[in-house]
PDB file of N, CA and C in Angstrom:
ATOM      1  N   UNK A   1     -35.273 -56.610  11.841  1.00  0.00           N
ATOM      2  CA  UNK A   1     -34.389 -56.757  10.697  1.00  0.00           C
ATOM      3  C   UNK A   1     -33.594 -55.455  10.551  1.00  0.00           C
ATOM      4  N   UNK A   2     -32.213 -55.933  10.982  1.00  0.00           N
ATOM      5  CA  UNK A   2     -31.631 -54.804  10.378  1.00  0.00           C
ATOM      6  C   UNK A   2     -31.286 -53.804   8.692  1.00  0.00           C
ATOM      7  N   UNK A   3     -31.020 -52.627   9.055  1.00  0.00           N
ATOM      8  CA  UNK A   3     -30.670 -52.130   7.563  1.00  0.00           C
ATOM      9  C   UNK A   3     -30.351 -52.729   6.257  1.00  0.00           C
ATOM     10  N   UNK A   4     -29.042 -52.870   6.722  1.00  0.00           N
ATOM     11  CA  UNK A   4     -28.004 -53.735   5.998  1.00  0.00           C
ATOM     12  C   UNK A   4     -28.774 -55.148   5.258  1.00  0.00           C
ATOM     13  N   UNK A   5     -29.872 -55.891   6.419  1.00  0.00           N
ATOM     14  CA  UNK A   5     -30.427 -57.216   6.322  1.00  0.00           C
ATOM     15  C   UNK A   5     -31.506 -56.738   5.179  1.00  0.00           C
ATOM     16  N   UNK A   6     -32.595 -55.729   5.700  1.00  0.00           N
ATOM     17  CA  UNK A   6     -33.175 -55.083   4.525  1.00  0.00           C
ATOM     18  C   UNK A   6     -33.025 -54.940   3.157  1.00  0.00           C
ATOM     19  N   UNK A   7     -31.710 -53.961   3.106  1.00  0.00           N
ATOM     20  CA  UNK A   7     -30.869 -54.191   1.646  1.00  0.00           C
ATOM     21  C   UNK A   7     -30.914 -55.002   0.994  1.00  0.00           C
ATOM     22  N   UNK A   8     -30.144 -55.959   1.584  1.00  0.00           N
ATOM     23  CA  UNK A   8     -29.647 -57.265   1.215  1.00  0.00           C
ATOM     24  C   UNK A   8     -31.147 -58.072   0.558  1.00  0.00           C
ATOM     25  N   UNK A   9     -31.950 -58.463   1.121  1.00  0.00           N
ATOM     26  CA  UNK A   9     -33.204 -58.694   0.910  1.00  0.00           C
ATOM     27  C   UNK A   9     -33.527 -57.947  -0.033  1.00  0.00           C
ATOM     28  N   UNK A  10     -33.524 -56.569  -0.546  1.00  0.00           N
ATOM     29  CA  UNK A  10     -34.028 -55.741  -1.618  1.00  0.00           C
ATOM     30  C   UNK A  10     -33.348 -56.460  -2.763  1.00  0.00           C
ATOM     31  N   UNK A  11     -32.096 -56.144  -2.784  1.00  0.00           N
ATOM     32  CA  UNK A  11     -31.490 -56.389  -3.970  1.00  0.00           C
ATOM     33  C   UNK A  11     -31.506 -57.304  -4.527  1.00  0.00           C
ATOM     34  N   UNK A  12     -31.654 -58.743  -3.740  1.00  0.00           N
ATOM     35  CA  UNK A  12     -31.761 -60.110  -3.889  1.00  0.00           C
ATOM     36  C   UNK A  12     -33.396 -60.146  -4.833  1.00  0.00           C
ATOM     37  N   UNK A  13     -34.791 -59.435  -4.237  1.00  0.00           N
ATOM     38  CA  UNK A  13     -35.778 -59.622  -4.661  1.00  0.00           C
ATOM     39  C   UNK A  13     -35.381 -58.372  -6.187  1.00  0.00           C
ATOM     40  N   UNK A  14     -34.628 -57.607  -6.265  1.00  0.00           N
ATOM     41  CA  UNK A  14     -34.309 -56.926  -7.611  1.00  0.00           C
ATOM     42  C   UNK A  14     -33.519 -57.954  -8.631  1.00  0.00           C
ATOM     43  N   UNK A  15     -32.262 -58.760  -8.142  1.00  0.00           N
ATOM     44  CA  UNK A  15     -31.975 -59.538  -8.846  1.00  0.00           C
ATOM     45  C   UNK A  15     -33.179 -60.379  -9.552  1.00  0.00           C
ATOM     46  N   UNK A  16     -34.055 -61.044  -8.742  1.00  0.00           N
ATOM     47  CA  UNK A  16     -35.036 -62.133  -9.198  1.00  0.00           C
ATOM     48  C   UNK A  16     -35.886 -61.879 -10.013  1.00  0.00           C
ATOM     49  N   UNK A  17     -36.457 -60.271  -9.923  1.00  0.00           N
ATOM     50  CA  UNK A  17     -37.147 -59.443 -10.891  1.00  0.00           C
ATOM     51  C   UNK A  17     -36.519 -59.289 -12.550  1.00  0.00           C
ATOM     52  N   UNK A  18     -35.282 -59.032 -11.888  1.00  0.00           N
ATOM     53  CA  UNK A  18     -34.863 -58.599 -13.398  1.00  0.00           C
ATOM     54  C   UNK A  18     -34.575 -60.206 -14.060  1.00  0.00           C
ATOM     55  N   UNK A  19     -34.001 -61.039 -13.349  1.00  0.00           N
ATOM     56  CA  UNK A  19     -34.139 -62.425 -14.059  1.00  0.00           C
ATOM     57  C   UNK A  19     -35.501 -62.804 -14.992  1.00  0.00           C
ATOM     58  N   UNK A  20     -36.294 -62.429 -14.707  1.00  0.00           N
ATOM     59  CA  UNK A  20     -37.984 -63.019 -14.658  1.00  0.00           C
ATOM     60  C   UNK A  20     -37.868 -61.824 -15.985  1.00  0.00           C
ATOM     61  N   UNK A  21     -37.706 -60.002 -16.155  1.00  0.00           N
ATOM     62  CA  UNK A  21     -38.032 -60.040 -16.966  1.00  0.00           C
ATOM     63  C   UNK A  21     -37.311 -60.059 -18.210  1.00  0.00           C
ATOM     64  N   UNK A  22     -36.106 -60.673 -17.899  1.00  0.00           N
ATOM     65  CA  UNK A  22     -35.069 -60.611 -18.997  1.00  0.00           C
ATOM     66  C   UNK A  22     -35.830 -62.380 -20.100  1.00  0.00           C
ATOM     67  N   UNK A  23     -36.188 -63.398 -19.214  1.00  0.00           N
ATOM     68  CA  UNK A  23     -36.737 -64.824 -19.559  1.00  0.00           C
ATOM     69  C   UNK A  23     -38.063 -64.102 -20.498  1.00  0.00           C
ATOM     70  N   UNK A  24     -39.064 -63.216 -19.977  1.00  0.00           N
ATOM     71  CA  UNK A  24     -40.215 -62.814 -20.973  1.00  0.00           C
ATOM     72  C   UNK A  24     -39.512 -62.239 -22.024  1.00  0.00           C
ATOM     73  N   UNK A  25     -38.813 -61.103 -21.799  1.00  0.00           N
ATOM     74  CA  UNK A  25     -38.581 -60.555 -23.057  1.00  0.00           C
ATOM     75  C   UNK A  25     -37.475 -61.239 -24.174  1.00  0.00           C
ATOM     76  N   UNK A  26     -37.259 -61.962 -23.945  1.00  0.00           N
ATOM     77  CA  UNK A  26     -36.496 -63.006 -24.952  1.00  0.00           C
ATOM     78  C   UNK A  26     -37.447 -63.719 -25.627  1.00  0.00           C
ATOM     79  N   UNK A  27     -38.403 -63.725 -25.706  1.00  0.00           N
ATOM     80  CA  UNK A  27     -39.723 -64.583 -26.200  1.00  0.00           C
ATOM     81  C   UNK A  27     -40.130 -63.214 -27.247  1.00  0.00           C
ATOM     82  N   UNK A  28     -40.032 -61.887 -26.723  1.00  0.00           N
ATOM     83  CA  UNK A  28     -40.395 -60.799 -27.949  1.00  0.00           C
ATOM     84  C   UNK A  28     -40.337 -60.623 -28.919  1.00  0.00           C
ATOM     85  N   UNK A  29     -41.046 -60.365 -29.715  1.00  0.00           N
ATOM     86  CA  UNK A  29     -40.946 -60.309 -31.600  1.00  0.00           C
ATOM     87  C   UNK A  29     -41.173 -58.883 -32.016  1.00  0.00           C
ATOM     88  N   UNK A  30     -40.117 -57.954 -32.241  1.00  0.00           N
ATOM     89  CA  UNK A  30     -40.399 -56.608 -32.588  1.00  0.00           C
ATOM     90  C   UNK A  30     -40.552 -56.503 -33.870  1.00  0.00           C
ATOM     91  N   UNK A  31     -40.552 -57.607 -34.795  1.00  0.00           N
ATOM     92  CA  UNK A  31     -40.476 -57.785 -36.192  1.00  0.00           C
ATOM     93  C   UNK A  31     -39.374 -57.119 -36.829  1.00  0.00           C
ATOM     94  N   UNK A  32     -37.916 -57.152 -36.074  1.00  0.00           N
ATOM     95  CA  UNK A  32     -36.830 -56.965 -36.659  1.00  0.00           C
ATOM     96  C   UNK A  32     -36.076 -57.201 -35.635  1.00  0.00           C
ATOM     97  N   UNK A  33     -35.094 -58.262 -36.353  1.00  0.00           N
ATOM     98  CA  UNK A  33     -34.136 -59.171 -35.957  1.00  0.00           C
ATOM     99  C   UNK A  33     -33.100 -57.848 -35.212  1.00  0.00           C
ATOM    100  N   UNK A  34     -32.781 -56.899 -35.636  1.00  0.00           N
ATOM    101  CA  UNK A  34     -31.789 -56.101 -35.188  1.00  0.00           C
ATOM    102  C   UNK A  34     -32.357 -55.398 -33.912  1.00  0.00           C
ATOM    103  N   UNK A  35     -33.631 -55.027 -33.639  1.00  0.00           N
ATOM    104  CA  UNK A  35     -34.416 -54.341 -32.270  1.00  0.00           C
ATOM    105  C   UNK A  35     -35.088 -55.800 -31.479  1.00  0.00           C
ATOM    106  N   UNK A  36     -34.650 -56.805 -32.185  1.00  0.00           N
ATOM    107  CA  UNK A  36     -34.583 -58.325 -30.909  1.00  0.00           C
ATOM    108  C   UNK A  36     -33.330 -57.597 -30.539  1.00  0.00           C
ATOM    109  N   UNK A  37     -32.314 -57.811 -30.764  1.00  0.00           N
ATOM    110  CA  UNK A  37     -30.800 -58.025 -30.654  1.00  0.00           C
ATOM    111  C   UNK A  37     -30.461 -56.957 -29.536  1.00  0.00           C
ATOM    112  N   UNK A  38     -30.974 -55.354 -29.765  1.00  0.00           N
ATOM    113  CA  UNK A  38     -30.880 -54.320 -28.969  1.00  0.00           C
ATOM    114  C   UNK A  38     -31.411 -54.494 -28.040  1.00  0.00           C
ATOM    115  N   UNK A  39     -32.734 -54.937 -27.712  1.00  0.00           N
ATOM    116  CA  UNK A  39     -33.808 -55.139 -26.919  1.00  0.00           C
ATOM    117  C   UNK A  39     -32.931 -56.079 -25.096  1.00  0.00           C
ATOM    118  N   UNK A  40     -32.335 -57.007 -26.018  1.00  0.00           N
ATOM    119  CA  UNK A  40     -31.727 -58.083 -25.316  1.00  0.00           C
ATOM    120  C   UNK A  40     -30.321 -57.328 -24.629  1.00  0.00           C
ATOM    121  N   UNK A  41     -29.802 -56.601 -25.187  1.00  0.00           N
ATOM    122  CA  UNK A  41     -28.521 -55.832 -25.117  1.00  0.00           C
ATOM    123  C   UNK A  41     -28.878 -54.965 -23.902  1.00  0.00           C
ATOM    124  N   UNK A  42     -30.120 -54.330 -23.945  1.00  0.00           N
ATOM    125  CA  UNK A  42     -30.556 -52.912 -22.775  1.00  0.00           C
ATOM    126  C   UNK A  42     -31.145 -53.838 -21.802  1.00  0.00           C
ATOM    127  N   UNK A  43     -31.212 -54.199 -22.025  1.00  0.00           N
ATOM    128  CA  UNK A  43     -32.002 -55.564 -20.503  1.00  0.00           C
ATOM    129  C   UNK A  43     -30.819 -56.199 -19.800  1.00  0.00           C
ATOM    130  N   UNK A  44     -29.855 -56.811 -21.247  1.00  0.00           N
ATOM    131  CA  UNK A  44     -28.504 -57.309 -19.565  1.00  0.00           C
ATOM    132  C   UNK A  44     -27.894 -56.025 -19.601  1.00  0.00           C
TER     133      UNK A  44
END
């Protein structure tokens, strides 16, 4: 496997990660509606 193929493969398994934890943390309850809102903001 080349470099480039490597990469490519990394970033793809980074995309899927961050999908997965953006879906949990939308389920979070910081007990204020405004640090939901931020929470969601620093994640995308």
């Amino acid at each position: 496997m080349s470099y480039s193929e490597r990469s490519s493969a990394s970033q793809e398994q980074a995309g899927i990660m961050q999908n997965w934890a953006k879906q949990e943390l939308r389920s979070s309850d910081l007990g204020d509606a405004r640090l939901n809102r931020r929470l969601m903001e620093i994640v995308d």
